[in-house]
Protein backbone atom coordinates (compact mmCIF):
# COMPACT_ATOMS: atom_id res chain seq x y z
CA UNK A 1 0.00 0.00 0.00
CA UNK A 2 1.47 3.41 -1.05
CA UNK A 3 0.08 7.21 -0.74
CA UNK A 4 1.48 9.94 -1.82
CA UNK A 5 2.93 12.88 0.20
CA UNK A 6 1.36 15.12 -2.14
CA UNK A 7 -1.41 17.97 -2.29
CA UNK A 8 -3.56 18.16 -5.21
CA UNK A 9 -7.01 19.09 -4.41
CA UNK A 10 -8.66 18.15 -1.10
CA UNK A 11 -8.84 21.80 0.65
CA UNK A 12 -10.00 22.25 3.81
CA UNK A 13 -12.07 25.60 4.37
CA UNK A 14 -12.80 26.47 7.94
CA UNK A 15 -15.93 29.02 8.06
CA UNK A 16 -18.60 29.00 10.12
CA UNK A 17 -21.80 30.40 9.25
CA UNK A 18 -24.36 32.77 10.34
CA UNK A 19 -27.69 34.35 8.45
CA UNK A 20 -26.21 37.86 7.22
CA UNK A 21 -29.78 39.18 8.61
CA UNK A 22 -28.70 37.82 12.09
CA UNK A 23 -25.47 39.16 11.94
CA UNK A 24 -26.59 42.46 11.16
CA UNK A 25 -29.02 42.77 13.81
CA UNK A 26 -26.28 41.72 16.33
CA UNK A 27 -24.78 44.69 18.33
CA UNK A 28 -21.14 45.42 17.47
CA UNK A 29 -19.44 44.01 20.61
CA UNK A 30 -21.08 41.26 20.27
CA UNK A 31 -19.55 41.11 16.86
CA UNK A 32 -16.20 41.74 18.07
CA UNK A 33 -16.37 39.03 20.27
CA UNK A 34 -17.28 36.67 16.99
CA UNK A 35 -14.23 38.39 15.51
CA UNK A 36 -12.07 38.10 18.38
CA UNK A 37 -12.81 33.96 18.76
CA UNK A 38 -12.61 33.34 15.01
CA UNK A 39 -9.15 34.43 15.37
CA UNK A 40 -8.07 32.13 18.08
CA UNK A 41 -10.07 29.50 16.47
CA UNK A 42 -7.85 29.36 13.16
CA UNK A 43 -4.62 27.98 14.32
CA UNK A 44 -6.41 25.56 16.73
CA UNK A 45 -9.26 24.13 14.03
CA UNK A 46 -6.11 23.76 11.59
CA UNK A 47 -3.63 21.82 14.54
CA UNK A 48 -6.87 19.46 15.05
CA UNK A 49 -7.10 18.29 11.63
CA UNK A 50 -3.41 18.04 11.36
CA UNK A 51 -3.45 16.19 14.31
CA UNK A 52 -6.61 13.45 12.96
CA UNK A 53 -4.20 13.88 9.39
CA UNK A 54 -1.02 12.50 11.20
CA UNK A 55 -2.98 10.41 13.40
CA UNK A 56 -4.60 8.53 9.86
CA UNK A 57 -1.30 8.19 8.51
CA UNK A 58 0.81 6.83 11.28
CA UNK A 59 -2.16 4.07 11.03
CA UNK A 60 -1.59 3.24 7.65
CA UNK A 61 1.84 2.57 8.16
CA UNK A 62 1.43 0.51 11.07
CA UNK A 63 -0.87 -1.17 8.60
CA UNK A 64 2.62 -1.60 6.32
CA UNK A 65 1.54 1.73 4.35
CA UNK A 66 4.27 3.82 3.18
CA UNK A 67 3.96 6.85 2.03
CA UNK A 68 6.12 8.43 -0.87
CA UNK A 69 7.01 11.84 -1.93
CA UNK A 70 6.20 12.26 -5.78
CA UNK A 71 9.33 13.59 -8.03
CA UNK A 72 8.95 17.29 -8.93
CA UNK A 73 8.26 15.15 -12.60
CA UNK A 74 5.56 13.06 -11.70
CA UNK A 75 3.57 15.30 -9.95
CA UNK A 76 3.92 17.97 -13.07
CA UNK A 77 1.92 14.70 -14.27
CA UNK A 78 -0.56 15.12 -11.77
CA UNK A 79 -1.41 18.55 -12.00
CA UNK A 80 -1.90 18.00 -15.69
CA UNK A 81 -4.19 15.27 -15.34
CA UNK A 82 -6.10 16.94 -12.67
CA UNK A 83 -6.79 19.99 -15.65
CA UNK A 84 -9.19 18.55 -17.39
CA UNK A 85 -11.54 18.20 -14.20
CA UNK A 86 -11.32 21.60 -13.15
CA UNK A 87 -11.77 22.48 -16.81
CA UNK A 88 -15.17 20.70 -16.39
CA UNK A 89 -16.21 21.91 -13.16
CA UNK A 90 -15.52 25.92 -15.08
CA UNK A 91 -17.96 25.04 -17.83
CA UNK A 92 -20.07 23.21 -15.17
CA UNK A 93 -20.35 26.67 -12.90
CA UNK A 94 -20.49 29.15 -16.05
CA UNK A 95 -23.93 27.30 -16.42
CA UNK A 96 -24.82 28.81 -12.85
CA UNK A 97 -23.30 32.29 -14.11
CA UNK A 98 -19.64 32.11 -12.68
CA UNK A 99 -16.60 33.20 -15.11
CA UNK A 100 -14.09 30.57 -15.88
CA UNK A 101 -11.77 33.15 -15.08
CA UNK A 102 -13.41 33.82 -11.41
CA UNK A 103 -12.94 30.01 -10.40
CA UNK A 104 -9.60 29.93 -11.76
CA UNK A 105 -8.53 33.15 -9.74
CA UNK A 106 -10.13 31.54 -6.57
CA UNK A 107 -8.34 28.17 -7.36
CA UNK A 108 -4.97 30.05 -7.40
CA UNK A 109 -5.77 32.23 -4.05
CA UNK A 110 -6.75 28.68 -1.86
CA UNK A 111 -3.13 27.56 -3.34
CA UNK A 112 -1.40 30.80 -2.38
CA UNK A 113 -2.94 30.60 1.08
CA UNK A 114 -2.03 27.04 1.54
CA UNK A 115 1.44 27.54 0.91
CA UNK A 116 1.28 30.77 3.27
CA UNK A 117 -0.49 29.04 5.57
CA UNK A 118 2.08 25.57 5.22
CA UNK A 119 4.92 28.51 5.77
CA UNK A 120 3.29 29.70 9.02
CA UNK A 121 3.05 26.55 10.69
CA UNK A 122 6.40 25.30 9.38
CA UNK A 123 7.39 28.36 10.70
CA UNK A 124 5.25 27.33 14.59
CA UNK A 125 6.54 23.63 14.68
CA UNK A 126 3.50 23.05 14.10
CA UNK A 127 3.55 19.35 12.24
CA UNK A 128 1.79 18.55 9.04
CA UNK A 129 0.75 15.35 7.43
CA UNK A 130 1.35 16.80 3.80
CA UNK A 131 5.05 18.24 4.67
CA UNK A 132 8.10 16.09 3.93
């Protein structure tokens, strides 16, 4: 059994949500407090996943798992073959009244933030189940 060290698409998007109407009619301390939480909550939602992340893979490999870093070669390979989908999913969405061009730009801001946000906790010590 083999998996690759490698990130390609699975993003993980911590949000939570409130009725705009709700928020609106909330008094602005009240708001600041949201603010002030969400904050905090950031670093320790994205240490808990790592944590269930590492957790998943140190099972595999006591399973006989190993887990492989792709060459800078192959996963050129990956990202190529991984086009076509997201091509798919633009035409998909322009149907709904998105712009190929709006899903693309989002695509490459999750990417930039992941590799700000990989930098960060490399940065923290903070270990990472996608890091080599």
């Amino acid at each position: 059994m083999y998996a690759e060290r490698y990130w390609v698409g699975n993003v993980y998007t911590f949000y939570a949500v409130m009725n705009k109407d709700k928020w609106d009619k909330l008094p602005e301390n009240i708001k600041n407090v949201f603010e002030e939480v969400n904050s905090e909550f950031i670093e320790k939602m994205a240490q808990g996943w790592n944590q269930i992340d590492l957790a998943g893979t140190e099972f595999f490999k006591s399973k006989g798992g190993k887990v492989i870093q792709l060459s800078d070669a192959e996963a050129e390979k990956w990202n190529n073959a991984v086009e076509p989908v997201i091509d798919a999913y633009c035409q998909e969405m322009e149907k709904v009244g998105l712009s190929t061009a709006e899903i693309k730009d989002r695509i490459a801001f999750i990417k930039k933030t992941r590799d700000e946000y990989a930098k960060i906790q490399a940065d923290k010590g903070i270990p990472m189940p996608y890091a080599e």
